[in-house]
C-alpha atoms as a PDB file:
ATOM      1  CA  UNK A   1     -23.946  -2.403  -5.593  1.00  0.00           C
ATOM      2  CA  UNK A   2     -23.603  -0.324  -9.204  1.00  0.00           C
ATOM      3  CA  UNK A   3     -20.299  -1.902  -9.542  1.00  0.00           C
ATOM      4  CA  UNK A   4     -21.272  -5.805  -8.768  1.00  0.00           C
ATOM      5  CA  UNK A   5     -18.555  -6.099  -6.736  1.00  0.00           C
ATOM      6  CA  UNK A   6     -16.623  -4.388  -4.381  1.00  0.00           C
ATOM      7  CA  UNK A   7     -14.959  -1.105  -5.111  1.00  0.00           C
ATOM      8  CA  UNK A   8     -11.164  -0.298  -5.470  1.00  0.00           C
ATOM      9  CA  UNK A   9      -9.819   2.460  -3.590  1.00  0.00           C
ATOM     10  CA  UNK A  10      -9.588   4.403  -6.414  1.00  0.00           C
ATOM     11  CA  UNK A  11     -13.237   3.954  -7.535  1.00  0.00           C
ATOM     12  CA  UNK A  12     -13.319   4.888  -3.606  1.00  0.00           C
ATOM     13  CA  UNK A  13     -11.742   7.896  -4.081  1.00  0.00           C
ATOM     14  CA  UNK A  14     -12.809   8.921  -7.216  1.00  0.00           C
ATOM     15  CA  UNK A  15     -16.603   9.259  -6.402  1.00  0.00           C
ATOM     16  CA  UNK A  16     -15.321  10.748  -2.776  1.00  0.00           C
ATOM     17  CA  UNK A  17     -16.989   8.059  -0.766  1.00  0.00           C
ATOM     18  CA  UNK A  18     -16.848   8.239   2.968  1.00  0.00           C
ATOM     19  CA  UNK A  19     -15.392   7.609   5.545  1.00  0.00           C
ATOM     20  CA  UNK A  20     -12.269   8.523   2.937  1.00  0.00           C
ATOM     21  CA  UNK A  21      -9.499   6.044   3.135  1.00  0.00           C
ATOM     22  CA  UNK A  22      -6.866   8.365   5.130  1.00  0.00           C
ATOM     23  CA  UNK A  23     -10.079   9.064   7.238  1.00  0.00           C
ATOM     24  CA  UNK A  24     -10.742   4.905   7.913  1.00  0.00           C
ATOM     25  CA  UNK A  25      -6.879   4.938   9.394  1.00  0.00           C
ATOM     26  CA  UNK A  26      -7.349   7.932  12.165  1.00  0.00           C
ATOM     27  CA  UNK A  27      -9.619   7.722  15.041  1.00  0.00           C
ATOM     28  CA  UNK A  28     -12.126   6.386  15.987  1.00  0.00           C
ATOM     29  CA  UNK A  29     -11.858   3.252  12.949  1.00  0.00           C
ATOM     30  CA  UNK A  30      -7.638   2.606  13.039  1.00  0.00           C
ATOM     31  CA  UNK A  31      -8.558   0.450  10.073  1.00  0.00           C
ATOM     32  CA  UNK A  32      -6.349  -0.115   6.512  1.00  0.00           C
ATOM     33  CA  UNK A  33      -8.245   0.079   3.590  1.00  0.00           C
ATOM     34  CA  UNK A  34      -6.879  -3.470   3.362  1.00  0.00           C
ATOM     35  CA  UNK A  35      -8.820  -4.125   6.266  1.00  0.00           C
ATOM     36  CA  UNK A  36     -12.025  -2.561   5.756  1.00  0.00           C
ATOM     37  CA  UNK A  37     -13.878  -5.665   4.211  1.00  0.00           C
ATOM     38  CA  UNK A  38     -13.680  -8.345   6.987  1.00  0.00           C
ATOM     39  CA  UNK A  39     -14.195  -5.080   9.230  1.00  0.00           C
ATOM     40  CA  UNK A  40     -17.356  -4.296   7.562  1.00  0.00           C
ATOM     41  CA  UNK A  41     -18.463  -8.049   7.348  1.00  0.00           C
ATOM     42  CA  UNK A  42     -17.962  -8.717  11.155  1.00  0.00           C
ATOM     43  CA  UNK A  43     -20.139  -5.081  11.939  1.00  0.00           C
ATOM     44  CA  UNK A  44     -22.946  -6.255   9.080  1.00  0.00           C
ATOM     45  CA  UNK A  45     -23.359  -9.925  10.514  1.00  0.00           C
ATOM     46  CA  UNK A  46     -22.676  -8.689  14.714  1.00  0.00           C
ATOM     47  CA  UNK A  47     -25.785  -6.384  13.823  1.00  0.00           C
ATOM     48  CA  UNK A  48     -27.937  -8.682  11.831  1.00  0.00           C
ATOM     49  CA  UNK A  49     -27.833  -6.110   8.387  1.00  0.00           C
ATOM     50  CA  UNK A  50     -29.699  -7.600   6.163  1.00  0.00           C
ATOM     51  CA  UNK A  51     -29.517  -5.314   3.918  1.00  0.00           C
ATOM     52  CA  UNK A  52     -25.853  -6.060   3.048  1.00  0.00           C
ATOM     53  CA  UNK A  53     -26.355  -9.532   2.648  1.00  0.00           C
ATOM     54  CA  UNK A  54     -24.885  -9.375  -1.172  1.00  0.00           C
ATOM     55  CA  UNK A  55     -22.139  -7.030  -0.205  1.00  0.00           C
ATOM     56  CA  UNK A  56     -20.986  -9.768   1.670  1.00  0.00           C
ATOM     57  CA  UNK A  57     -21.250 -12.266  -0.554  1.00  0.00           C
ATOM     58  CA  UNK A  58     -18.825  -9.975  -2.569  1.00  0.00           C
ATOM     59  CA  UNK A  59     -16.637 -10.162   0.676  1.00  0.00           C
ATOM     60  CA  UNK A  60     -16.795 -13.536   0.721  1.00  0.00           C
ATOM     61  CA  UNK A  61     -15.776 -14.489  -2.511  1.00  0.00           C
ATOM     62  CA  UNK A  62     -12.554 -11.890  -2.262  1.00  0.00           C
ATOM     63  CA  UNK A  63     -11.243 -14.087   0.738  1.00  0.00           C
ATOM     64  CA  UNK A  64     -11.943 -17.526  -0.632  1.00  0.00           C
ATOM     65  CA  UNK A  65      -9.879 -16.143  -3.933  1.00  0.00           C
ATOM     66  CA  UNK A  66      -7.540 -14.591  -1.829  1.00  0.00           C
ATOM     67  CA  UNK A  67      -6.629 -17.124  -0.192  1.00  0.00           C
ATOM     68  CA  UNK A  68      -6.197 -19.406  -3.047  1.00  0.00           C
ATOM     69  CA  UNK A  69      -3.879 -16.770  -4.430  1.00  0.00           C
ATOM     70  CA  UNK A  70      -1.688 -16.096  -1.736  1.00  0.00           C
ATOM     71  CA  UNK A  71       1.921 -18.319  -2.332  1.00  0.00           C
ATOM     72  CA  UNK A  72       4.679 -17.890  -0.544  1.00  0.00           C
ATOM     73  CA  UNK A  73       6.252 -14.948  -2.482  1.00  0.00           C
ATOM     74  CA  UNK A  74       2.998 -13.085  -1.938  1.00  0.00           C
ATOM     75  CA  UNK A  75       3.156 -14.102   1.936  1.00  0.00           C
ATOM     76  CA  UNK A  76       7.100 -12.886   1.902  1.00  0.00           C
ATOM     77  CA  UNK A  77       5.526  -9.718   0.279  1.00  0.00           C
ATOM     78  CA  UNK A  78       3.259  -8.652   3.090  1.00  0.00           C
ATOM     79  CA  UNK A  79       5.327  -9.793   5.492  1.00  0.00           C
ATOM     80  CA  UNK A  80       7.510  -7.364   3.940  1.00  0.00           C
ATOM     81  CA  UNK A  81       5.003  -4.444   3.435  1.00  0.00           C
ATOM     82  CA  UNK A  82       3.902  -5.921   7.342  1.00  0.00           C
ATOM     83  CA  UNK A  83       7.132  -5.042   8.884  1.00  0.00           C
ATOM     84  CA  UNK A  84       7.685  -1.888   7.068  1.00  0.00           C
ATOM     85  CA  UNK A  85       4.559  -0.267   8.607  1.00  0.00           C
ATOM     86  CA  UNK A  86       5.841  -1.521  11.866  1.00  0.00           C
ATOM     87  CA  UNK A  87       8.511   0.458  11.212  1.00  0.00           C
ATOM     88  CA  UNK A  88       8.382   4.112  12.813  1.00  0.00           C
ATOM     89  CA  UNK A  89      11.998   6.666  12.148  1.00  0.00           C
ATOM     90  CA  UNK A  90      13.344   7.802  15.504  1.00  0.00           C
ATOM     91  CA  UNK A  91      12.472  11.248  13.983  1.00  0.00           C
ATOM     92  CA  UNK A  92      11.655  13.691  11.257  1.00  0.00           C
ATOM     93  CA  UNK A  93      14.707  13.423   8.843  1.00  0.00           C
ATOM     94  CA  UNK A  94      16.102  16.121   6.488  1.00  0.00           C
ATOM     95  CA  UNK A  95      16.754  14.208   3.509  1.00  0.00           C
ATOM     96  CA  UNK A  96      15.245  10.226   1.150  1.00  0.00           C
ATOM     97  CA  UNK A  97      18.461   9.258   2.022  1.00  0.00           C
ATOM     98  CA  UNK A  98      18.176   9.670   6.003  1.00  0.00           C
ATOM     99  CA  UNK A  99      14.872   7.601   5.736  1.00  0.00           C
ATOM    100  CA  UNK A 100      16.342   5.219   3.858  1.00  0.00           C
ATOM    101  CA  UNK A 101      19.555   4.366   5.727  1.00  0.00           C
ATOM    102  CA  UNK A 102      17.083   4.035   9.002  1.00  0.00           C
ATOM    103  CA  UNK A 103      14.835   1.557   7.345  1.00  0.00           C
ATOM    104  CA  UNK A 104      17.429  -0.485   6.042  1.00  0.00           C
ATOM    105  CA  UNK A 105      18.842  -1.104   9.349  1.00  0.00           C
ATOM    106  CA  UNK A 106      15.777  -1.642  10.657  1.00  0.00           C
ATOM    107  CA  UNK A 107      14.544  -4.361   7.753  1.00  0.00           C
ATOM    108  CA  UNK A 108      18.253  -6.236   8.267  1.00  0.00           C
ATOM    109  CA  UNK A 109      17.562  -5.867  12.330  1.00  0.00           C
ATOM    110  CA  UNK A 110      13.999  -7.944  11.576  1.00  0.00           C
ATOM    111  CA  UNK A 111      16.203 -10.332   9.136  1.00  0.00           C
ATOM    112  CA  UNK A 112      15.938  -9.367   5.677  1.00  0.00           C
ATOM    113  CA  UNK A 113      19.034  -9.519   2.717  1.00  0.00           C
ATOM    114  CA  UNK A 114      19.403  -5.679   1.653  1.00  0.00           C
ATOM    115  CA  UNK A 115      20.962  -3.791  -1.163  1.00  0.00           C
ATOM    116  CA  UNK A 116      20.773   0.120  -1.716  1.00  0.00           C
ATOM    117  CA  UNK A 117      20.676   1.903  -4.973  1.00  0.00           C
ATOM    118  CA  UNK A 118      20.710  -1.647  -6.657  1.00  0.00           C
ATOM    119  CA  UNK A 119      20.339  -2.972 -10.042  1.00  0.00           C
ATOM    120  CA  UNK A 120      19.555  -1.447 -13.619  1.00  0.00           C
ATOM    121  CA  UNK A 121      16.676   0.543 -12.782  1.00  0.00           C
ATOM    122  CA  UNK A 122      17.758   1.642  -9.380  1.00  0.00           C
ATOM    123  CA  UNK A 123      15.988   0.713  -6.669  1.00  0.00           C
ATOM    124  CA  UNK A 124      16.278   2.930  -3.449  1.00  0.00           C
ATOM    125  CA  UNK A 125      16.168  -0.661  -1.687  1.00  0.00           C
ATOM    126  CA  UNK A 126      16.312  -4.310  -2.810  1.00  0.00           C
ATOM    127  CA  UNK A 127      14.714  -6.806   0.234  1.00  0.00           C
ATOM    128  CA  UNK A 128      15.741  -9.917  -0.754  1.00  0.00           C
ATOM    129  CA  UNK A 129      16.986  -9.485  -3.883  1.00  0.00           C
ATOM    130  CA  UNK A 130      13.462 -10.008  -5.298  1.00  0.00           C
ATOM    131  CA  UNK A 131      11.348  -6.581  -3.645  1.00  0.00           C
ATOM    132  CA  UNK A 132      12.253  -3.257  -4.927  1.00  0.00           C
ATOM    133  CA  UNK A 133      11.446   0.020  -2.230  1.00  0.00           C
ATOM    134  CA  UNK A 134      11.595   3.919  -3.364  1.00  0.00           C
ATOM    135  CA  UNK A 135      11.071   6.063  -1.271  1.00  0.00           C
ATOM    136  CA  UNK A 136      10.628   9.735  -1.555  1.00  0.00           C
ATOM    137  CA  UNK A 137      10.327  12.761   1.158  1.00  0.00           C
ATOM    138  CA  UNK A 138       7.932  15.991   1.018  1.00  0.00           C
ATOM    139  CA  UNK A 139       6.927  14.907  -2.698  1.00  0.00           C
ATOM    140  CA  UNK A 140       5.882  17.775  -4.768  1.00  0.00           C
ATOM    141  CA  UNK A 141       3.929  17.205  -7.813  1.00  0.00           C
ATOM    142  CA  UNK A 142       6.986  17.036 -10.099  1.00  0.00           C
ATOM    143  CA  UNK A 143       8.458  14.421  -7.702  1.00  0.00           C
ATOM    144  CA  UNK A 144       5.135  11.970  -7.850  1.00  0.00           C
ATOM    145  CA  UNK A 145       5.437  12.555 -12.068  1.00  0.00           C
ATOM    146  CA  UNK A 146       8.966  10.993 -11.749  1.00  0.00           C
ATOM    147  CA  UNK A 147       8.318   8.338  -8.767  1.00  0.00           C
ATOM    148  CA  UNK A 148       5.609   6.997 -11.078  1.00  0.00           C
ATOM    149  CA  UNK A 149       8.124   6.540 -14.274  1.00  0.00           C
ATOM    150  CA  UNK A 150      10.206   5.069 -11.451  1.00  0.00           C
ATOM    151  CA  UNK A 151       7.620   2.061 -10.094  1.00  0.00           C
ATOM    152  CA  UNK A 152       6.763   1.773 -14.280  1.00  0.00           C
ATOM    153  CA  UNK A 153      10.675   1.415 -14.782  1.00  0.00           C
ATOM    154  CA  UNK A 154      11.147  -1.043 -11.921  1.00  0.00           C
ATOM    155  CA  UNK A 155       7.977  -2.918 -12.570  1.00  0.00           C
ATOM    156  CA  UNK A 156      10.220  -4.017 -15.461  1.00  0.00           C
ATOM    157  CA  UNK A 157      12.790  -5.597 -13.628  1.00  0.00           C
ATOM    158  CA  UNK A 158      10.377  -6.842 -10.537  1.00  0.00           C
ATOM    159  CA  UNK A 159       7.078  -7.957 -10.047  1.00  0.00           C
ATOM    160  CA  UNK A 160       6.508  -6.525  -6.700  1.00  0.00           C
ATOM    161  CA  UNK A 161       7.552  -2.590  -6.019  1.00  0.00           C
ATOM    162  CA  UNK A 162       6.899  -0.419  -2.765  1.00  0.00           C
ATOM    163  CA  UNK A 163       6.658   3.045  -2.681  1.00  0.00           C
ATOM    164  CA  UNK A 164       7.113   4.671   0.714  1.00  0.00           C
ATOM    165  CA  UNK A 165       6.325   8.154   0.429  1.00  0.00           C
ATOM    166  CA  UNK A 166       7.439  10.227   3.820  1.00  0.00           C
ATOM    167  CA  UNK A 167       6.242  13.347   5.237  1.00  0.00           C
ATOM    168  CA  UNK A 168       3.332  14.250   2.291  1.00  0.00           C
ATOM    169  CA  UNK A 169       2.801  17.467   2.621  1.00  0.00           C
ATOM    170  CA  UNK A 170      -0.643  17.460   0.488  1.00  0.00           C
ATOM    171  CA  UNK A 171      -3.255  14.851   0.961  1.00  0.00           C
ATOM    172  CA  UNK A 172      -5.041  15.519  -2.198  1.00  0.00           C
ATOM    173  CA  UNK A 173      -1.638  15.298  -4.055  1.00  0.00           C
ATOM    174  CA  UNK A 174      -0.998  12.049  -2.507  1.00  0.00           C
ATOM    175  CA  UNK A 175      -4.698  10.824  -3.199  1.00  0.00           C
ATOM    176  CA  UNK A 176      -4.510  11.697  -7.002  1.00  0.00           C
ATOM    177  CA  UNK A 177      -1.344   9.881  -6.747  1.00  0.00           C
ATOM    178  CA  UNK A 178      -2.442   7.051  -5.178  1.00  0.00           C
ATOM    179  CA  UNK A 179      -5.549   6.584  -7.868  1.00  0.00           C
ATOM    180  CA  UNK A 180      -2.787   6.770 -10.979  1.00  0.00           C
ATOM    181  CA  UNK A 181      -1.045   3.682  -9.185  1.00  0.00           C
ATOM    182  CA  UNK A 182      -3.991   2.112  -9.178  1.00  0.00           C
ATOM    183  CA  UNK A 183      -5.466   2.755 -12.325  1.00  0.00           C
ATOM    184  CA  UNK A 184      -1.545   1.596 -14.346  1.00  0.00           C
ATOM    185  CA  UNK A 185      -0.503  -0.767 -11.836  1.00  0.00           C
ATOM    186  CA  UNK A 186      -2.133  -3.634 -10.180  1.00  0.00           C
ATOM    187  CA  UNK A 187      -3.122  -2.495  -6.210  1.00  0.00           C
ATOM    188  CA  UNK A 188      -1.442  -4.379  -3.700  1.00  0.00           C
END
């Protein structure tokens, strides 16, 4: 209500507002952040809160522009980002590269165009010759200084960039990481 609208995850995170958004995904919610709106819309109107009534008005006007917004490359997109959280590596792997070579077979199994270590700014993955993917593995803080010069560097060349970070071994580096990205760069 102090913002007038509803809050980014990084405006989330940054006043430490609960549940947290890693604590939303595990039991008993299971829900993205992504998800978390219509989530708490359906709960507010199934028990009659009142009280919310201009919180989901704010709801409501993010899926009416939403939907406006959403073209086909931004449908491609999270059909993209869609299939990559379906994905699931047989097993722990040692190494980016191990990661890497399983998700590209799995995003050419599901049907997508692939090239590895592609174009000027070297992207760990290029799905469709339009979506760039790095992807790094037990990220220190050293390693999230240069995977954010990375996305900056590819945002040049593309307008859409995934990072896939594997097997964080620090939840509040990760957090602080995820609240730069969304501070520089636009949240997806």
């Amino acid at each position: 209500m102090e913002l007038g609208k509803l809050p980014s995850s990084s405006h989330w995170i940054h006043h430490g507002l609960k549940p947290s958004i890693s604590g939303l995904e595990k039991p008993p919610h299971f829900i993205k952040w992504s998800e978390f709106p219509l989530k708490f819309k359906t709960w507010a109107e199934q028990e009659g809160m009142d009280r919310y009534k201009k919180v989901l008005e704010y709801i409501n006007c993010l899926t009416d522009q939403s939907k406006s917004k959403m073209d086909k490359n931004d449908r491609e997109f999270q059909k993209i980002i869609d299939d990559i959280r379906m994905w699931s590596p047989a097993r722990r792997r040692n190494s980016e590269g191990e990661y890497k070579i399983e998700l590209r077979k799995h995003l050419e199994k599901v049907g997508y165009e692939l090239n590895e270590e592609f174009g000027e700014s070297n992207f760990d993955l290029l799905v469709n010759k339009k979506y760039a993917v790095e992807i790094k593995k037990d990220p220190q803080q050293s390693d999230y200084g240069r995977l954010f010069g990375q996305l900056a560097r590819h945002l040049q060349h593309q307008i859409n960039v995934i990072a896939l970070i594997m097997d964080a071994p620090s939840e509040d580096k990760l957090s602080n990481f995820r609240l730069l990205v969304d501070v520089y760069f636009e949240q997806r």
